[in-house]
C-alpha atoms as a PDB file:
ATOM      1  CA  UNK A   1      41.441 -10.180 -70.334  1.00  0.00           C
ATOM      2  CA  UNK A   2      38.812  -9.907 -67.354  1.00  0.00           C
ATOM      3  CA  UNK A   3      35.327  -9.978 -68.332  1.00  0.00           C
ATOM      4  CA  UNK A   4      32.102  -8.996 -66.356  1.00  0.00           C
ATOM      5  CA  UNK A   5      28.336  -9.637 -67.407  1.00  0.00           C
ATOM      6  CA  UNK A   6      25.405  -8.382 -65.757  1.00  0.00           C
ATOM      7  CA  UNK A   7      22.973 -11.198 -65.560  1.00  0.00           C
ATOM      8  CA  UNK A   8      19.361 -11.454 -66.307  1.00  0.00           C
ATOM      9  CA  UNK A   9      16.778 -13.606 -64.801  1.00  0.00           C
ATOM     10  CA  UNK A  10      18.861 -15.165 -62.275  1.00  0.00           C
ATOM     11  CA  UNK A  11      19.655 -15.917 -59.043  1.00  0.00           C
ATOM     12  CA  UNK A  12      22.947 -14.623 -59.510  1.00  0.00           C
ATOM     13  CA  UNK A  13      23.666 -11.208 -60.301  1.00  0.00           C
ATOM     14  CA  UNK A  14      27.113 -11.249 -62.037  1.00  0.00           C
ATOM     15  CA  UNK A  15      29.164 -13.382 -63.662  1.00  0.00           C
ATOM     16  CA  UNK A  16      33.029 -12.870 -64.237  1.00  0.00           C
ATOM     17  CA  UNK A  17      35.787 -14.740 -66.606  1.00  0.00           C
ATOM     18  CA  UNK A  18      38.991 -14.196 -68.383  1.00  0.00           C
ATOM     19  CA  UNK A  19      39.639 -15.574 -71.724  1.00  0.00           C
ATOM     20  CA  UNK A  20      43.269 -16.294 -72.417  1.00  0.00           C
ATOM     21  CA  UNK A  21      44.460 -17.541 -75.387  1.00  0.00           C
ATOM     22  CA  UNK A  22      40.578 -18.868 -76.094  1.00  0.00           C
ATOM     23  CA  UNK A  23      40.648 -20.533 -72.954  1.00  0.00           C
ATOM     24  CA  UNK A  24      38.216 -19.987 -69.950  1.00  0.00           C
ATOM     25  CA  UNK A  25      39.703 -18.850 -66.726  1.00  0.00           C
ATOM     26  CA  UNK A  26      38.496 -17.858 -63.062  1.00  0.00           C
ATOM     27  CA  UNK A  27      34.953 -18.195 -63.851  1.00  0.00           C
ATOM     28  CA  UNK A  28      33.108 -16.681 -60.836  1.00  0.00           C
ATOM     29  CA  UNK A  29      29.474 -15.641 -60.104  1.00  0.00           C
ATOM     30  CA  UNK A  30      28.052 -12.978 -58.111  1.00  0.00           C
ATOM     31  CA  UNK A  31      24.875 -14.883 -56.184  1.00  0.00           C
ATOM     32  CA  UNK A  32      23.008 -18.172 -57.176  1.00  0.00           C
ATOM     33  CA  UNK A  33      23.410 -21.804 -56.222  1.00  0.00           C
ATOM     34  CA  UNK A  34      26.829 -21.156 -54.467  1.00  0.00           C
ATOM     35  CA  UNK A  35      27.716 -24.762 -54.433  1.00  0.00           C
ATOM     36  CA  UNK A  36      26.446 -25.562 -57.932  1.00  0.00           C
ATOM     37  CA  UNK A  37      28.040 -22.427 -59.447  1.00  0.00           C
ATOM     38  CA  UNK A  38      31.590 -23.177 -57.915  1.00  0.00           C
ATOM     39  CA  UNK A  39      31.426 -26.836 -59.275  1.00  0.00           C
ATOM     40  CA  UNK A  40      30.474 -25.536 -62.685  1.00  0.00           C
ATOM     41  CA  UNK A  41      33.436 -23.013 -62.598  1.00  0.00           C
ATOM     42  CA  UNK A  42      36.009 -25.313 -61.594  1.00  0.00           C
ATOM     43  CA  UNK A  43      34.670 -27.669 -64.629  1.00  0.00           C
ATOM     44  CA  UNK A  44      34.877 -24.807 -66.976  1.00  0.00           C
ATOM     45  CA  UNK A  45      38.723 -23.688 -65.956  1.00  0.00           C
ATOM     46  CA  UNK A  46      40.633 -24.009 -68.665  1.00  0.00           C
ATOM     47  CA  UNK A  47      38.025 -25.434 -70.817  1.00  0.00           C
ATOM     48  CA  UNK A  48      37.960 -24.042 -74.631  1.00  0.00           C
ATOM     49  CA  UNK A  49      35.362 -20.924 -74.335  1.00  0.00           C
ATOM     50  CA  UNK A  50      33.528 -21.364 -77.665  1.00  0.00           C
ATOM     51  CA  UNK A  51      32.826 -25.110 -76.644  1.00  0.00           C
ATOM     52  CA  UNK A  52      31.655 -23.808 -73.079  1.00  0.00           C
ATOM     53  CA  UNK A  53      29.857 -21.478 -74.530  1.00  0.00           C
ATOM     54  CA  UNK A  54      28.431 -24.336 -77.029  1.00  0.00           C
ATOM     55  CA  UNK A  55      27.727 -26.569 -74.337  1.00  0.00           C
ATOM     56  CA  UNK A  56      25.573 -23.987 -71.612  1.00  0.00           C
ATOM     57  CA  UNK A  57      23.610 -22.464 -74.534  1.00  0.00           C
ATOM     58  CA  UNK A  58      19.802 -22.582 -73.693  1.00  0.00           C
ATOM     59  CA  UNK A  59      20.218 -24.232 -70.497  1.00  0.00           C
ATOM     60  CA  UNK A  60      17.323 -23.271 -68.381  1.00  0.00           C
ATOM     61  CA  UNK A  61      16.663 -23.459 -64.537  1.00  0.00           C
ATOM     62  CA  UNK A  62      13.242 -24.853 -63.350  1.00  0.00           C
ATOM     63  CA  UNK A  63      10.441 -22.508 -65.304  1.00  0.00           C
ATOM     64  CA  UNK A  64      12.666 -19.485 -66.400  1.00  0.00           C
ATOM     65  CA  UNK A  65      13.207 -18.454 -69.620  1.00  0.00           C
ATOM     66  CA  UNK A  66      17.409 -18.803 -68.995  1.00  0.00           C
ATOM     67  CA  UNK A  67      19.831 -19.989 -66.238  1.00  0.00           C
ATOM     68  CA  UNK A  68      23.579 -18.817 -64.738  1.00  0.00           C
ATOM     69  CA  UNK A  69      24.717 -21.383 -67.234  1.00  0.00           C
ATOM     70  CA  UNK A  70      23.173 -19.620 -69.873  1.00  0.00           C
ATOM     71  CA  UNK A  71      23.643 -16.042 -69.137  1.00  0.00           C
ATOM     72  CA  UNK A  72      27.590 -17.589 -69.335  1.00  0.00           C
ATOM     73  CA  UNK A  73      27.154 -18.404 -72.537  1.00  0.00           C
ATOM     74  CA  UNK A  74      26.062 -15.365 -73.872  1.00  0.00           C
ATOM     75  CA  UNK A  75      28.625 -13.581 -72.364  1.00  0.00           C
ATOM     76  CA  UNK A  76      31.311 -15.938 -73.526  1.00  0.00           C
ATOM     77  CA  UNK A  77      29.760 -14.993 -77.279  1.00  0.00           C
ATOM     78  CA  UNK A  78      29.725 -11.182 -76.112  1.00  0.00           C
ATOM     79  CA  UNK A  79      33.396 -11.393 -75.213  1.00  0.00           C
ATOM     80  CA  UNK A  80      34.948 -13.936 -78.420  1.00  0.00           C
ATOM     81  CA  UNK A  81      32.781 -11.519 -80.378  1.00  0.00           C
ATOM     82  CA  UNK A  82      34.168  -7.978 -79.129  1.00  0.00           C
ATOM     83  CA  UNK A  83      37.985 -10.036 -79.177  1.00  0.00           C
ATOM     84  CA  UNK A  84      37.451 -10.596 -83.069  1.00  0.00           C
ATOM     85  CA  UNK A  85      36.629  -6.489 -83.602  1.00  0.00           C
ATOM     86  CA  UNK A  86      40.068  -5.711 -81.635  1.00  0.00           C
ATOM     87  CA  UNK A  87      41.913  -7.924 -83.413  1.00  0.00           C
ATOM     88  CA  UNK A  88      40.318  -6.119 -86.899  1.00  0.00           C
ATOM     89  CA  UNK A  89      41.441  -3.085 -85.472  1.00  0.00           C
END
């Protein structure tokens, strides 16, 4: 499944993954360190997401509060958290 997050307080804009089978896929960001952002994704394929998500937690770039690492993370927790609730359902 295809997942988009709208960053905040970061270069980048956007940042979109698919989880399959609890691993990270096409990670992809919208803006940002272009270089940087593309190594980091190619890292992160096929990578276990609750570990990446482990891993980028509280990153921070330079004086802000977060980073594209970060925002990542939280949307890796947004999306394992919303696949537990369907699979309740």
């Amino acid at each position: 499944m295809t997942y988009r997050h709208r960053n905040s307080g970061t270069c980048s804009t956007l940042v979109q993954f698919d989880i399959e089978s609890g691993k990270l896929h096409n990670v992809t960001f919208t803006g940002g360190c272009n270089g940087n952002l593309k190594g980091i994704s190619a890292l992160l394929e096929g990578m276990d997401a609750a570990e990446a998500a482990r891993k980028l937690k509280g990153l921070k770039c330079g004086f802000k509060s977060t980073s594209c690492p970060d925002q990542l993370s939280r949307a890796i927790e947004e999306a394992l958290g919303s696949e537990k609730v369907s699979e309740q359902l």
